[in-house]
Each structure stands twice: as C-alpha cells, then as structure tokens.
Protein backbone atom coordinates (compact mmCIF):
# COMPACT_ATOMS: atom_id res chain seq x y z
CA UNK A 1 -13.70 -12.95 0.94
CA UNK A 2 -13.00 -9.64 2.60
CA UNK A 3 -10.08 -7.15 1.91
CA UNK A 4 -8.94 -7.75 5.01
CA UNK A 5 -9.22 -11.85 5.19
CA UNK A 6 -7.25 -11.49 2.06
CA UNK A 7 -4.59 -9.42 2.93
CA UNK A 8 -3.84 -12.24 6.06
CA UNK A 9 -3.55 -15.09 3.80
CA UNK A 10 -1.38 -13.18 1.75
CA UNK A 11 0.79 -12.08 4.33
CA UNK A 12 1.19 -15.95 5.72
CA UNK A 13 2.36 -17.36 2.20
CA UNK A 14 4.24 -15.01 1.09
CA UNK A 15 8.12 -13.53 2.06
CA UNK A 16 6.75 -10.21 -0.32
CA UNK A 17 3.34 -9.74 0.31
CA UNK A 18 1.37 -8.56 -2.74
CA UNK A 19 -2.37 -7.30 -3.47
CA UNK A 20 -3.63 -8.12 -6.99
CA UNK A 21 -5.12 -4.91 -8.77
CA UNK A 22 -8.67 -5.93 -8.74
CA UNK A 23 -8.16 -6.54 -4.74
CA UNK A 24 -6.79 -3.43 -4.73
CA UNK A 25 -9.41 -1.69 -6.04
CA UNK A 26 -11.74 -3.42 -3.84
CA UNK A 27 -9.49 -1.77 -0.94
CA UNK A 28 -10.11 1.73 -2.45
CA UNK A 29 -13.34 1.76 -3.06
CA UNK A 30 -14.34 0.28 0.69
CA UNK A 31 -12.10 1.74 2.55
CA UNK A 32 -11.18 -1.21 4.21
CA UNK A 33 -7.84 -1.15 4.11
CA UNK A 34 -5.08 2.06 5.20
CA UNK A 35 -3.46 3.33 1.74
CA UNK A 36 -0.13 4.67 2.98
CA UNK A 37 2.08 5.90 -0.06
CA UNK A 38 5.83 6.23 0.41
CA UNK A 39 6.72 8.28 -2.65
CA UNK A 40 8.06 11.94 -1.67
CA UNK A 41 5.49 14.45 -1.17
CA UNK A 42 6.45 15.89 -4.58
CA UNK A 43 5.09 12.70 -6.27
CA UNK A 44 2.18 12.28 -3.88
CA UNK A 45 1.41 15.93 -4.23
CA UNK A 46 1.09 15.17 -8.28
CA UNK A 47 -1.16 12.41 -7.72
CA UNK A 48 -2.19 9.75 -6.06
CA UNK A 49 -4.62 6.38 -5.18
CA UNK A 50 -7.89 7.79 -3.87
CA UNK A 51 -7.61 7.91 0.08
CA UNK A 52 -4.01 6.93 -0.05
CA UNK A 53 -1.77 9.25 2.97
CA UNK A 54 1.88 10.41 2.46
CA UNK A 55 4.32 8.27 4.60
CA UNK A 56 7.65 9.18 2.46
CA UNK A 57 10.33 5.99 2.08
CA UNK A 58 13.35 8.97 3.20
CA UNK A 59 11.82 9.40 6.67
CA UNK A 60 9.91 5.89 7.38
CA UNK A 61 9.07 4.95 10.58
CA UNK A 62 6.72 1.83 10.87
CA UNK A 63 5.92 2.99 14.07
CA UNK A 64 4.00 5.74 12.50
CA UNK A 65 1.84 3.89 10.15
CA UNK A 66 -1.88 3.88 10.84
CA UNK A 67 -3.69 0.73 12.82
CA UNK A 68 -7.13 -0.59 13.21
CA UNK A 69 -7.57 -1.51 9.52
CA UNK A 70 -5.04 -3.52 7.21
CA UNK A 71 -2.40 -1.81 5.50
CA UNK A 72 -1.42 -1.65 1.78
CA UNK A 73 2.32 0.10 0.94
CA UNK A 74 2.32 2.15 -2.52
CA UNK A 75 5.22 3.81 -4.39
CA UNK A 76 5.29 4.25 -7.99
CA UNK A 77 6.39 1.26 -9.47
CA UNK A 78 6.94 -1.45 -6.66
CA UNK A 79 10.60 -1.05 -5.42
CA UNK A 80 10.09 1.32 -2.44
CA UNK A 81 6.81 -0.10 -1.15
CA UNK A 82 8.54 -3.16 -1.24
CA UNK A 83 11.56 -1.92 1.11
CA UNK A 84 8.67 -0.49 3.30
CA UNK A 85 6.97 -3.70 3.53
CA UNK A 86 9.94 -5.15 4.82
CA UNK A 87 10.36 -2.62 7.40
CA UNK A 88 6.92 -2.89 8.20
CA UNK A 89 7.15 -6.48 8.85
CA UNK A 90 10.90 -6.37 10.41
CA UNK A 91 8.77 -4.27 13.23
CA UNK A 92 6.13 -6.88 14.11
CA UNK A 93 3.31 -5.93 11.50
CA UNK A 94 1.17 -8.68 10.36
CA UNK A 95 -1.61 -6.96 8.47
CA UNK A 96 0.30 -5.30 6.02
CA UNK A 97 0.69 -6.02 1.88
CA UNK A 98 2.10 -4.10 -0.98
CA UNK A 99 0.32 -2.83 -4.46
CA UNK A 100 3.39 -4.11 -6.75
CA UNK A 101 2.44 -2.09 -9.88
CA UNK A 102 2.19 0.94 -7.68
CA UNK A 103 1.07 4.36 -8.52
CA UNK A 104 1.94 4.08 -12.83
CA UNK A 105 0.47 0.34 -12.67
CA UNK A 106 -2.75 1.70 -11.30
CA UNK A 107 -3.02 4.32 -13.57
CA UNK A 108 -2.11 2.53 -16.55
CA UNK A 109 -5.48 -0.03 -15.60
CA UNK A 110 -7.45 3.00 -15.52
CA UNK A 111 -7.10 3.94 -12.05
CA UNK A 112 -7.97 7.44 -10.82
CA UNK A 113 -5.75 9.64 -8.81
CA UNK A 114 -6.30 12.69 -6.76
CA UNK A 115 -4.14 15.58 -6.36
C-alpha cells in the first residue's frame, strides 16, 4: 500500500488522523508525502525530520501548506501538530495526517534529524 493510499484511509476513519512510525518513515525516505513541521524556527532550526519545512503553529495558515503530495503535520511531541491538523482539515484538506510522537518520538526510535 502506498504512503499516500494510506494516509486517505486514515484520514476517512479517523476524527485525529495519525501515521504510525514505520509509515512514517516510509514517507521520509520516498518523499512521498510533504513534511511540514509547526514547531518555531528555534526548534526546527535545532533539528528536524529529514525533508521536513518550517510552517510555525504561531503564524499557521492552511492556506499556505504545500499541495500535490499528501501532507504529514510534525511538532515535537503531538499537541501542536494535532491543533494544525485540525486547522488543516477545518479548511477543506483531505490528504493530510499527523506524526503523533513528533520530533522526540522519532528520535527516540532512532530517527535522524537535520539541522
């Protein structure tokens, strides 16, 4: 099943749309999928999820977020890419999940992150 196939089915059964961490890693390593992170650029700026772009919770506009491919929300632990998603999907987005464990959860399974 592809990133993308998944992220659909997810979004239609869920009310908080969530990738698991082995789908999420799939997403990074295909680049399949948009990585937006809404940390502030501070946070981003000390690391972050391979290929993931800065899209800060304090000035979100779902308007702004990248089309053409799925979408998966990160923050550090889950609370603000959750709030995102919700924006996200308040504005008519349909192709859009969160990575619950966020930026810690993927580092503590031995996730890499760029800075």
């Amino acid at each position: 099943m592809s990133i993308a196939s998944l992220i659909s089915r997810l979004f239609s059964s869920s009310s908080v749309p969530a990738i698991e961490h082995e789908d999420m890693q799939k997403a990074v390593e295909s680049g399949e999928c948009h990585i937006v992170d809404v940390r502030e650029p501070n946070e981003y700026a000390a690391g972050h999820i391979p290929g993931a772009k800065s899209h800060p919770l304090s000035s979100f506009d779902p308007t702004k977020l990248p089309t053409g491919k799925p979408l998966i929300l990160v923050c550090q632990a889950g609370g603000r890419s959750a709030r995102a998603l919700q924006a996200a999907m308040a504005s008519g987005r349909t192709d859009v999940v969160h990575y619950a464990p966020g930026t810690g959860g993927w580092l503590s399974r031995g996730g890499a992150v760029k800075q």
